[in-house]
Protein backbone atom coordinates (compact mmCIF):
# COMPACT_ATOMS: atom_id res chain seq x y z
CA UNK A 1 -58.68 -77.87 126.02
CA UNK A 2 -55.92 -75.61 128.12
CA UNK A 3 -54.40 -72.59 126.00
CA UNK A 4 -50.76 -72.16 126.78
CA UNK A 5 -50.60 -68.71 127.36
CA UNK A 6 -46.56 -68.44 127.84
CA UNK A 7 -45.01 -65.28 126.01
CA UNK A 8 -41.30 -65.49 124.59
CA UNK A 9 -40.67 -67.78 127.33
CA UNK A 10 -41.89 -66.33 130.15
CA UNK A 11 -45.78 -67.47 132.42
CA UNK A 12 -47.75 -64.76 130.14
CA UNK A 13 -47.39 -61.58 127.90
CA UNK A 14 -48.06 -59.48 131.62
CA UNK A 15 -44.98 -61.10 133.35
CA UNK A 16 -42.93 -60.51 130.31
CA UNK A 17 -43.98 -56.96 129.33
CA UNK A 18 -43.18 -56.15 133.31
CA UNK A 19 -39.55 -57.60 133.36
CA UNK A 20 -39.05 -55.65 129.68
CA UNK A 21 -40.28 -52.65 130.69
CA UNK A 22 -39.35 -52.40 134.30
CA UNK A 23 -36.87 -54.99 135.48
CA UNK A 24 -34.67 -55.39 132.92
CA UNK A 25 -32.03 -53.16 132.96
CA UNK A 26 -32.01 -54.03 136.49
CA UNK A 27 -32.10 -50.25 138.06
CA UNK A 28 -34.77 -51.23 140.26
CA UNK A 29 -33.81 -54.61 141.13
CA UNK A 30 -30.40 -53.78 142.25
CA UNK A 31 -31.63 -50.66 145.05
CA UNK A 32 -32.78 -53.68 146.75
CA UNK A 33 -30.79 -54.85 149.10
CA UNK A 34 -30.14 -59.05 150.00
CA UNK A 35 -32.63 -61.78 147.87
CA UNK A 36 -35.19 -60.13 145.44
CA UNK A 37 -38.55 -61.14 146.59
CA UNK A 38 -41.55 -61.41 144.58
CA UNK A 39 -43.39 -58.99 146.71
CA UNK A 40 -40.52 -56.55 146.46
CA UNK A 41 -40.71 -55.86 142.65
CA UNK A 42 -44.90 -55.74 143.31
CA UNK A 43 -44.23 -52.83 145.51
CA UNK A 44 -42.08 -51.23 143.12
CA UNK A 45 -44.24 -51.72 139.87
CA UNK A 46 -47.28 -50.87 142.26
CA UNK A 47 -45.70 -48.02 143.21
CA UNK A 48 -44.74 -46.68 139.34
CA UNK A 49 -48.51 -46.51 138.92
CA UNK A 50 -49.83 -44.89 141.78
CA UNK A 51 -46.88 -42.77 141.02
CA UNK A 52 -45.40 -42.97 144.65
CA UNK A 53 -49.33 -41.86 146.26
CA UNK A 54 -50.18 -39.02 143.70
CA UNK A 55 -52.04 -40.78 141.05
CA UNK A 56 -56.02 -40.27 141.55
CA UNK A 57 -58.61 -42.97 140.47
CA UNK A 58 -59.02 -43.57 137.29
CA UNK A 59 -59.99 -46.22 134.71
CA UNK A 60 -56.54 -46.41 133.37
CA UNK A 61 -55.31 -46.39 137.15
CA UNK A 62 -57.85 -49.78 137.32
CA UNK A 63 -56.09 -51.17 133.84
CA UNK A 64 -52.94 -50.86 135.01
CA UNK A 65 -53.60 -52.44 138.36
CA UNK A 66 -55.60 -55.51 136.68
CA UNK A 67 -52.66 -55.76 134.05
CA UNK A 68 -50.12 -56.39 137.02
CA UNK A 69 -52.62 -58.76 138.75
CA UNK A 70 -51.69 -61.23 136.22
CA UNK A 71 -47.86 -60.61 136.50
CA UNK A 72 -45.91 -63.98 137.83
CA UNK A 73 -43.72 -62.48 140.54
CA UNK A 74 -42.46 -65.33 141.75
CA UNK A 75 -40.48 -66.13 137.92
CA UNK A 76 -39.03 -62.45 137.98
CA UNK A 77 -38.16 -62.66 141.19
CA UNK A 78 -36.42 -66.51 140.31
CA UNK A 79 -34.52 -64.61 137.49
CA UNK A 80 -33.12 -61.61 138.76
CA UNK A 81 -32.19 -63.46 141.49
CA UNK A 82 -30.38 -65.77 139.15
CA UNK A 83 -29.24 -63.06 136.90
CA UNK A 84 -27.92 -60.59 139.92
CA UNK A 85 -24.62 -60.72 142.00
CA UNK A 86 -26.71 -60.95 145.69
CA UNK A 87 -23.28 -59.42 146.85
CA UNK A 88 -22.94 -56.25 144.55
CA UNK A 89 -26.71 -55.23 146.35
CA UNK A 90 -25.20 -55.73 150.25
């Protein structure tokens, strides 16, 4: 038996809770410049936890990275691309 495991419409609750709380309004999205690229917006949330270098290990540090692990980068990436004018972010 497979569990669908889609959240308000998106792969999973991780993918969704990333693009809500991160990509969204679009502020990150649109400092980058040409196509949006999955491993783009993983650099950027990756970076918001490590908090640019200056976060030290921790357990939460290890949630947080495990959370994103599950994250469907290529579908954000599909629909900012979709949702963003390419040449507003030349």
């Amino acid at each position: 038996m497979t569990t669908d495991t889609r959240y308000n419409g998106w792969t999973n609750y991780p993918t969704w809770r990333v693009y809500m709380e991160v990509f969204e309004n679009r502020k990150y999205a649109d400092a980058i410049a040409g196509e949006i690229t999955p491993e783009s917006l993983e650099e950027i949330a990756k970076g918001m936890i490590d908090m640019g270098g200056e976060a030290k290990y921790s357990t939460a540090l290890e949630w947080a990275y495990a959370f994103i692990s599950e994250v469907n980068w290529h579908e954000i990436a599909a629909h900012l691309n979709e949702q963003c004018d390419p040449v507003l972010r030349r």
